[in-house]
Protein backbone atom coordinates (compact mmCIF):
# COMPACT_ATOMS: atom_id res chain seq x y z
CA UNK A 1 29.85 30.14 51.39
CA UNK A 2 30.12 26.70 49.52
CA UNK A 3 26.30 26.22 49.76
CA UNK A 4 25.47 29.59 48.66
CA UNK A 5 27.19 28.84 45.56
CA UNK A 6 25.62 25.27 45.57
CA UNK A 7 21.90 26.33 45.72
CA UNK A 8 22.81 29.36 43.33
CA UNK A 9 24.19 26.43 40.52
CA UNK A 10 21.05 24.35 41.39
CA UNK A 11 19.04 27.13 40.74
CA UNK A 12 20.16 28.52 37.53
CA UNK A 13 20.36 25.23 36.41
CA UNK A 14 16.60 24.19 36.35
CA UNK A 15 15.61 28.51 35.51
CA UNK A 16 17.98 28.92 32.73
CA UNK A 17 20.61 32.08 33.12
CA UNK A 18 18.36 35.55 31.74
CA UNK A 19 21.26 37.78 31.57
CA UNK A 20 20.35 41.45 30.37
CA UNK A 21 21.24 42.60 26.94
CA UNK A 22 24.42 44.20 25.51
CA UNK A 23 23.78 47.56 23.63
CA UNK A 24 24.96 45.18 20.47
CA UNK A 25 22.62 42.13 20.94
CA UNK A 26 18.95 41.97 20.00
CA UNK A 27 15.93 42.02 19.84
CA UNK A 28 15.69 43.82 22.87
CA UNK A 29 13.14 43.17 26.00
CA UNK A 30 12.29 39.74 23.97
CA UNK A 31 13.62 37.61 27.39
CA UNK A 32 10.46 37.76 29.30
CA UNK A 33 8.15 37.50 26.44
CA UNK A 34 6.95 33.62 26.11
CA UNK A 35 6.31 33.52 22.22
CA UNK A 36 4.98 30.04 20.64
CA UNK A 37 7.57 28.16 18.81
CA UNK A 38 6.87 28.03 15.01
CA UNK A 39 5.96 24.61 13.87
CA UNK A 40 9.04 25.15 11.32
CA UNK A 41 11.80 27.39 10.76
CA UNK A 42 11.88 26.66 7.10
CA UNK A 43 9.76 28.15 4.41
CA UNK A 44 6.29 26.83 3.90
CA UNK A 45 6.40 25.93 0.21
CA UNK A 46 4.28 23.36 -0.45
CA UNK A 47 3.99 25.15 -4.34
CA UNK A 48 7.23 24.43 -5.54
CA UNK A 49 6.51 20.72 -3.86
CA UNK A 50 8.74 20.71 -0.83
CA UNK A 51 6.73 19.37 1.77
CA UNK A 52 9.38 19.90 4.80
CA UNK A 53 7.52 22.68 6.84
CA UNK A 54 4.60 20.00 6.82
CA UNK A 55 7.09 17.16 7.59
CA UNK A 56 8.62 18.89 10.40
CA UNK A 57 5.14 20.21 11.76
CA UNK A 58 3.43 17.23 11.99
CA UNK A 59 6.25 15.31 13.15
CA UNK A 60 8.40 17.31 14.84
CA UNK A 61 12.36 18.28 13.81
CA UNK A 62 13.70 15.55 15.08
CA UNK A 63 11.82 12.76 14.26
CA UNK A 64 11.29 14.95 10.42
CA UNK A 65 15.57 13.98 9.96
CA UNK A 66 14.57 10.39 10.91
CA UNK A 67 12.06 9.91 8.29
CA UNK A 68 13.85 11.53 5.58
CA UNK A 69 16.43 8.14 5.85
CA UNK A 70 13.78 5.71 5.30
CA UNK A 71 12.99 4.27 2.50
CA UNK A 72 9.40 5.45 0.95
CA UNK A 73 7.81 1.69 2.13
CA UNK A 74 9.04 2.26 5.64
CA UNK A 75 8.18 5.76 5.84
CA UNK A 76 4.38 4.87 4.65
CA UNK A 77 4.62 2.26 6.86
CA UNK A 78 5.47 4.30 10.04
CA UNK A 79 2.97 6.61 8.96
CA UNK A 80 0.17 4.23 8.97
CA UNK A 81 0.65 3.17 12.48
CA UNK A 82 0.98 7.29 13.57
CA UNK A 83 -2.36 7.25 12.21
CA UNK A 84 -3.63 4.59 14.16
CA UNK A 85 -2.15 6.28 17.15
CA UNK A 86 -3.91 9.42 16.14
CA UNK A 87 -7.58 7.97 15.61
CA UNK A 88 -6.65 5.71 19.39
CA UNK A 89 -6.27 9.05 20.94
CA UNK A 90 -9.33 10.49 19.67
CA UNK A 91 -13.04 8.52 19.61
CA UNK A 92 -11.43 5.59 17.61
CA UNK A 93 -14.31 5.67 15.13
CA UNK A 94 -11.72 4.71 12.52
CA UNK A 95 -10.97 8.22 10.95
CA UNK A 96 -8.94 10.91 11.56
CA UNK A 97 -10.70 14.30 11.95
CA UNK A 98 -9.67 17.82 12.11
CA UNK A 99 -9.62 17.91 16.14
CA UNK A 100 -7.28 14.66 16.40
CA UNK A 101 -5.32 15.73 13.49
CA UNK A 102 -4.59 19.45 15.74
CA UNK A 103 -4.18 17.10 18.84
CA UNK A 104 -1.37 15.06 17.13
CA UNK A 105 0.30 18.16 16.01
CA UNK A 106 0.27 19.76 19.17
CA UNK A 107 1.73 16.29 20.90
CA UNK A 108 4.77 16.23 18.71
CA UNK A 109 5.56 20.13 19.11
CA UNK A 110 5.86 19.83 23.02
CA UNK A 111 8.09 17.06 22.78
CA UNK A 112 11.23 19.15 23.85
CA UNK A 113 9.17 19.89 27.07
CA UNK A 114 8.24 16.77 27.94
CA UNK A 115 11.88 15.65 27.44
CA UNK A 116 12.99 18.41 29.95
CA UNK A 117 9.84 17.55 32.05
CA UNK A 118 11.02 13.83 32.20
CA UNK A 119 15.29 15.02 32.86
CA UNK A 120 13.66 16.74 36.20
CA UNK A 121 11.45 13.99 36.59
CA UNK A 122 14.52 11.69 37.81
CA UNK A 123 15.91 14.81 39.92
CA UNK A 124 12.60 15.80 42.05
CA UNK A 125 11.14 12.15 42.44
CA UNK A 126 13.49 10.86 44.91
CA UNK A 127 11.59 8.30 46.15
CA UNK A 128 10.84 6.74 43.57
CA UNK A 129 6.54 6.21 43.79
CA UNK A 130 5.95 8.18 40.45
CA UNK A 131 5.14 11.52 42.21
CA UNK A 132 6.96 14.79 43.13
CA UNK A 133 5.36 15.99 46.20
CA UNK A 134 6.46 19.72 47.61
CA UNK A 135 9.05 18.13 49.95
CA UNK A 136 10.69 16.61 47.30
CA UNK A 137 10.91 19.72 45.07
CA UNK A 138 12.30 21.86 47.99
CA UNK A 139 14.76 19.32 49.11
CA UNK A 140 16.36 18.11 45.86
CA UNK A 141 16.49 22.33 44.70
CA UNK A 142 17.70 24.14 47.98
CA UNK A 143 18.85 20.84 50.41
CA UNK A 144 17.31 19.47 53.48
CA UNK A 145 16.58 21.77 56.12
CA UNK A 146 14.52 21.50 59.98
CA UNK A 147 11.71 23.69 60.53
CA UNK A 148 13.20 27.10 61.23
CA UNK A 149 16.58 27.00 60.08
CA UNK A 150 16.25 27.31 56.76
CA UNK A 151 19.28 28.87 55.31
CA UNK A 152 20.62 29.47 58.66
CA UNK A 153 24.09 28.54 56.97
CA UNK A 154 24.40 30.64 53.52
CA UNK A 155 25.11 34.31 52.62
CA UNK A 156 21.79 36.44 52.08
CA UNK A 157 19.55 33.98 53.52
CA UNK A 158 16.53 35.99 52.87
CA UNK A 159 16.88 36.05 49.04
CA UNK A 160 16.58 32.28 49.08
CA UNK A 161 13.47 32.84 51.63
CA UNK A 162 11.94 34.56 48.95
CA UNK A 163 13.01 32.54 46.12
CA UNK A 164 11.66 29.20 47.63
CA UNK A 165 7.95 31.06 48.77
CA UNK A 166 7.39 31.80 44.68
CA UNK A 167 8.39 28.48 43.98
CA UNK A 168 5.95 27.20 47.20
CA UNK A 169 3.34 29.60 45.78
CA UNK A 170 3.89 28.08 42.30
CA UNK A 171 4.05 24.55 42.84
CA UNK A 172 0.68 25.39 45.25
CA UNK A 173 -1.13 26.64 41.33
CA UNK A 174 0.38 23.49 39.55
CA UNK A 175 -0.81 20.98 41.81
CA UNK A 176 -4.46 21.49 40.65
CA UNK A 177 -5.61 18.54 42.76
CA UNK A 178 -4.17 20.45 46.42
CA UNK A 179 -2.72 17.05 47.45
CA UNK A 180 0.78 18.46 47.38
CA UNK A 181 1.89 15.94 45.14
CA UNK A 182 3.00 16.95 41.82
CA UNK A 183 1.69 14.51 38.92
CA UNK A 184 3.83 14.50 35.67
CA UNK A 185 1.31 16.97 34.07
CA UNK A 186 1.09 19.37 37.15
CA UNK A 187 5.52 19.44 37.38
CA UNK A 188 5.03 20.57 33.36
CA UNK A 189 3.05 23.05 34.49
CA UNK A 190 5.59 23.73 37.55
CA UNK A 191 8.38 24.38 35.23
CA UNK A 192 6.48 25.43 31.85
CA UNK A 193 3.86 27.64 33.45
CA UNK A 194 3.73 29.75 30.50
CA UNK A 195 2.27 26.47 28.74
CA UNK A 196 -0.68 26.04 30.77
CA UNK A 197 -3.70 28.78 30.93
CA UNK A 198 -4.13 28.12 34.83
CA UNK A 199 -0.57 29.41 35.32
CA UNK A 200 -1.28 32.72 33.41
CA UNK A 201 -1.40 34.14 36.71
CA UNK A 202 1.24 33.12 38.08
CA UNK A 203 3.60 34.20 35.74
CA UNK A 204 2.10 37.51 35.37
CA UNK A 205 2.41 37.95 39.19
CA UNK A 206 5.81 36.89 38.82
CA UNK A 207 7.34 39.51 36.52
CA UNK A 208 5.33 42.30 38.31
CA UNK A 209 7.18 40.75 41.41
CA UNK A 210 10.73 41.28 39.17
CA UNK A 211 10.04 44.16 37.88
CA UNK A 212 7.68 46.54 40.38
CA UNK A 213 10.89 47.88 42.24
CA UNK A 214 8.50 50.84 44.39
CA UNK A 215 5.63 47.80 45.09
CA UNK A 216 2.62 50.09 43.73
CA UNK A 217 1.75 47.27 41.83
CA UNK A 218 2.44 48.34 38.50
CA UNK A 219 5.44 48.62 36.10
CA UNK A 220 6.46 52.47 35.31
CA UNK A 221 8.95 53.17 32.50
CA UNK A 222 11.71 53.35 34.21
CA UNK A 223 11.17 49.92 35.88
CA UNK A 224 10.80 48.46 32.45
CA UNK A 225 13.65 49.93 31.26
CA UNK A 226 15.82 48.79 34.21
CA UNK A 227 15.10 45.19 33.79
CA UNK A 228 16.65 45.66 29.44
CA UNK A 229 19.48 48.05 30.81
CA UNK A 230 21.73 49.20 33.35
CA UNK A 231 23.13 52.51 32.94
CA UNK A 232 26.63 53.19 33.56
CA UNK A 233 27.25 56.57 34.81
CA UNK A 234 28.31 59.22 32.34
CA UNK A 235 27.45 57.06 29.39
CA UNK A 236 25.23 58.21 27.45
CA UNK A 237 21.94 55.82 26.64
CA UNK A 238 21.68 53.46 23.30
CA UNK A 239 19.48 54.52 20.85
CA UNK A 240 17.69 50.78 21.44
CA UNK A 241 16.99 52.15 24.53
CA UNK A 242 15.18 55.13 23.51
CA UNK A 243 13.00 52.51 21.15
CA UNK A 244 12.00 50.20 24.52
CA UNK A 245 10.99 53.48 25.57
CA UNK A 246 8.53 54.19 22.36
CA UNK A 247 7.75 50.74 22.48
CA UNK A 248 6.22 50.97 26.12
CA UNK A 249 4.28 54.33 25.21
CA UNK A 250 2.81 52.69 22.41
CA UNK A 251 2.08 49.08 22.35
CA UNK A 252 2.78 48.03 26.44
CA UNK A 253 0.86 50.59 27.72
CA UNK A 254 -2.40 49.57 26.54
CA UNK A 255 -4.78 52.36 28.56
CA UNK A 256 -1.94 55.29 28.19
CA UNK A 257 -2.05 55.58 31.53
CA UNK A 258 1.59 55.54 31.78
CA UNK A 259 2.49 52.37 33.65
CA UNK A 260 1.60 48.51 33.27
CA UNK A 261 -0.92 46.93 35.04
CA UNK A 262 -1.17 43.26 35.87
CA UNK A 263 -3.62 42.73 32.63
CA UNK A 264 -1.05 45.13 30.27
CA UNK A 265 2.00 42.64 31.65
CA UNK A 266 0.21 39.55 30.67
CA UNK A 267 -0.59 41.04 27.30
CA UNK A 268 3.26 41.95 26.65
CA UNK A 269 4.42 38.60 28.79
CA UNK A 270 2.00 36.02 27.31
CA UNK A 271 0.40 37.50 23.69
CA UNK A 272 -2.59 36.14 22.17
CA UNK A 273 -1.06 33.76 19.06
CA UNK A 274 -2.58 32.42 16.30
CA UNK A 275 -3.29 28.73 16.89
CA UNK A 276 -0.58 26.94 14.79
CA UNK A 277 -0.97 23.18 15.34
CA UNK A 278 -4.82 24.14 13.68
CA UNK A 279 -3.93 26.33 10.72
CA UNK A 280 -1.42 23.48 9.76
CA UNK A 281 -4.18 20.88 10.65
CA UNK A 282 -6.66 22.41 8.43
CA UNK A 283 -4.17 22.44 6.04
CA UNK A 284 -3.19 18.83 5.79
CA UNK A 285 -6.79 17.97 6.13
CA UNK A 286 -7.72 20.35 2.88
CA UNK A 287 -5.20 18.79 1.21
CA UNK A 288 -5.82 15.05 1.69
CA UNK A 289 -9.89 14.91 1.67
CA UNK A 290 -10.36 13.71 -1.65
CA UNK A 291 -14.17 13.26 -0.76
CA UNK A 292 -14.52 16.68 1.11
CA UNK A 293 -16.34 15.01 4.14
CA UNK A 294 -14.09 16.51 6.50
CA UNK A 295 -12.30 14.14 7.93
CA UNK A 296 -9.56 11.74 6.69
CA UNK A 297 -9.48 8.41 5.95
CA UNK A 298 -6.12 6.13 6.68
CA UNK A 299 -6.54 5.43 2.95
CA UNK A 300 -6.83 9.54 2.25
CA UNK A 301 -3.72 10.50 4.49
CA UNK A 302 -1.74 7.49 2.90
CA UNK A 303 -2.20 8.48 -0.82
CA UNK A 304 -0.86 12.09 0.42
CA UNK A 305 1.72 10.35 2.27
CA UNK A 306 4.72 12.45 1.15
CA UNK A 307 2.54 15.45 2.58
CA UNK A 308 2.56 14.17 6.06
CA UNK A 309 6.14 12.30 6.08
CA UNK A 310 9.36 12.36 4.00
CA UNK A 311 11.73 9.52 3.14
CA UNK A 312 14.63 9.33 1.00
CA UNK A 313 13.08 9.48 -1.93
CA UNK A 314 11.61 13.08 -1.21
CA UNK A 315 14.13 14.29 0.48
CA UNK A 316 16.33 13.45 -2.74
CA UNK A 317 13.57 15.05 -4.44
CA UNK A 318 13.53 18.22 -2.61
CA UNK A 319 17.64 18.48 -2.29
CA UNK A 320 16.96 18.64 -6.22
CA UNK A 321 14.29 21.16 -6.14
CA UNK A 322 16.29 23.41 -4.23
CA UNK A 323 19.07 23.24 -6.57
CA UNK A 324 17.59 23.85 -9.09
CA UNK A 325 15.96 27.54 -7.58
CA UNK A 326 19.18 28.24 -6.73
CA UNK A 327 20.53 28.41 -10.22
């Protein structure tokens, strides 16, 4: 009983709990849908002259709070040597262009991933040679078993048969090379397969997996519906639920044929999004070329600086700013 609990902690530990909504929480049906992250949550107001949507897009949150304590020579000084990072990563011909600018953008905004990526890191590699292989993975999440006794000693042993198959069949698409040795790239695409366009598969196989209760291969209403609620008998069903329902007629079900195929579940799971890390790329890179060659200059990006950075001299700035709207 003890290790039943113990592999069930493991688990939702690394998968993260997806409990089903209460009639009073939404959005609904949102828990399976892998939206990008915006670059900011604030306002991007670059009119009014707060730059902070642009701070915390092209550095990320985190690092956006660390700038805005430095004084304006420190923060033009970190910002010179990001932009010798940025033109390193590219061709290093000296400039920045629009595709390094995107790639720098993108870096910083998958920062929280990598920092989760690097957590599990220390968990799976327990050898200690810089690699996860499949072993490794299956030993550290569901303990050491021999050949044909796996979960000989828990309750519903065939659950966790299943369970550790998908994650055999998923760690099998990661591990691009087939050496069954997970680099740090292919365990990010292990646990963040909804990152990676050779994963798109895998998770759309996945939640047809969850959610195809019948196995016809397809998701009918009422097996979408019974992943967002569970009915309690007599009671009569939330108006939210009636919604879902409308929802699936009209936008899910793409060729009104009344159920999901695998293509209409990646469409719902994984929808096309606009390209974020580019639109704010262009952005900063229509704003600083102030010889319209299309490209930036360390010279350009550092006249602009408190575009790109903030320090507490704009951050004073902007805490004035909004005081003053707010009156």
């Amino acid at each position: 009983m003890w290790r039943s609990w113990l592999l069930l902690l493991l688990l939702l530990l690394r998968r993260g709990v997806q409990a089903k909504p209460s009639p009073d929480s939404g959005p609904h049906g949102q828990g399976r849908v892998h939206q990008r992250t915006p670059l900011s949550e604030v306002p991007h107001d670059d009119v009014h002259g707060n730059f902070q949507y642009d701070h915390e897009a092209f550095l990320g949150r985190d690092v956006a709070k660390e700038f805005d304590q430095l004084s304006p020579e420190e923060s033009q000084d970190r910002l010179g040597k990001i932009v010798d990072r940025m033109d390193r990563a590219g061709d290093g011909d000296g400039w920045v262009s629009l595709a390094e600018l995107r790639a720098w953008i993108a870096h910083t905004q998958q920062r929280h991933i990598r920092d989760s990526v690097s957590a599990a890191w220390h968990t799976y590699d327990t050898d200690r040679d810089g690699h996860v292989g499949w072993e490794e993975l299956r030993n550290a999440t569901y303990g050491h078993y021999e050949p044909g006794e796996e979960f000989h000693d828990v309750e519903d042993a065939e659950t966790y048969k299943k369970m550790l198959a998908r994650d055999e069949r998923r760690f099998r698409v990661a591990d691009q090379d087939g050496d069954s040795v997970a680099t740090r790239e292919e365990l990010t695409a292990f646990l963040h397969p909804e990152e990676f366009p050779h994963m798109r598969d895998i998770v759309i196989a996945e939640t047809l997996e969850d959610l195809d209760k019948n196995k016809d291969g397809y998701v009918q209403v009422e097996e979408y519906i019974a992943d967002l609620y569970s009915e309690e008998p007599g009671e009569e069903e939330p108006a939210w639920v009636q919604t879902e329902r409308q929802q699936f007629r009209d936008f899910r079900d793409l060729n009104k044929d009344g159920r999901l195929d695998g293509s209409e579940v990646g469409h719902w799971v994984l929808p096309p999004s606009q390209d974020q890390p580019l639109v704010e790329a262009n952005h900063l890179l229509h704003e600083s070329d102030t010889d319209k060659d299309g490209r930036l200059s360390k010279a350009e990006i550092l006249h602009n600086w408190n575009m790109f950075v903030g320090s507490q001299a704009t951050n004073y700035g902007e805490d004035l700013t909004r005081h003053h709207d707010e009156l």
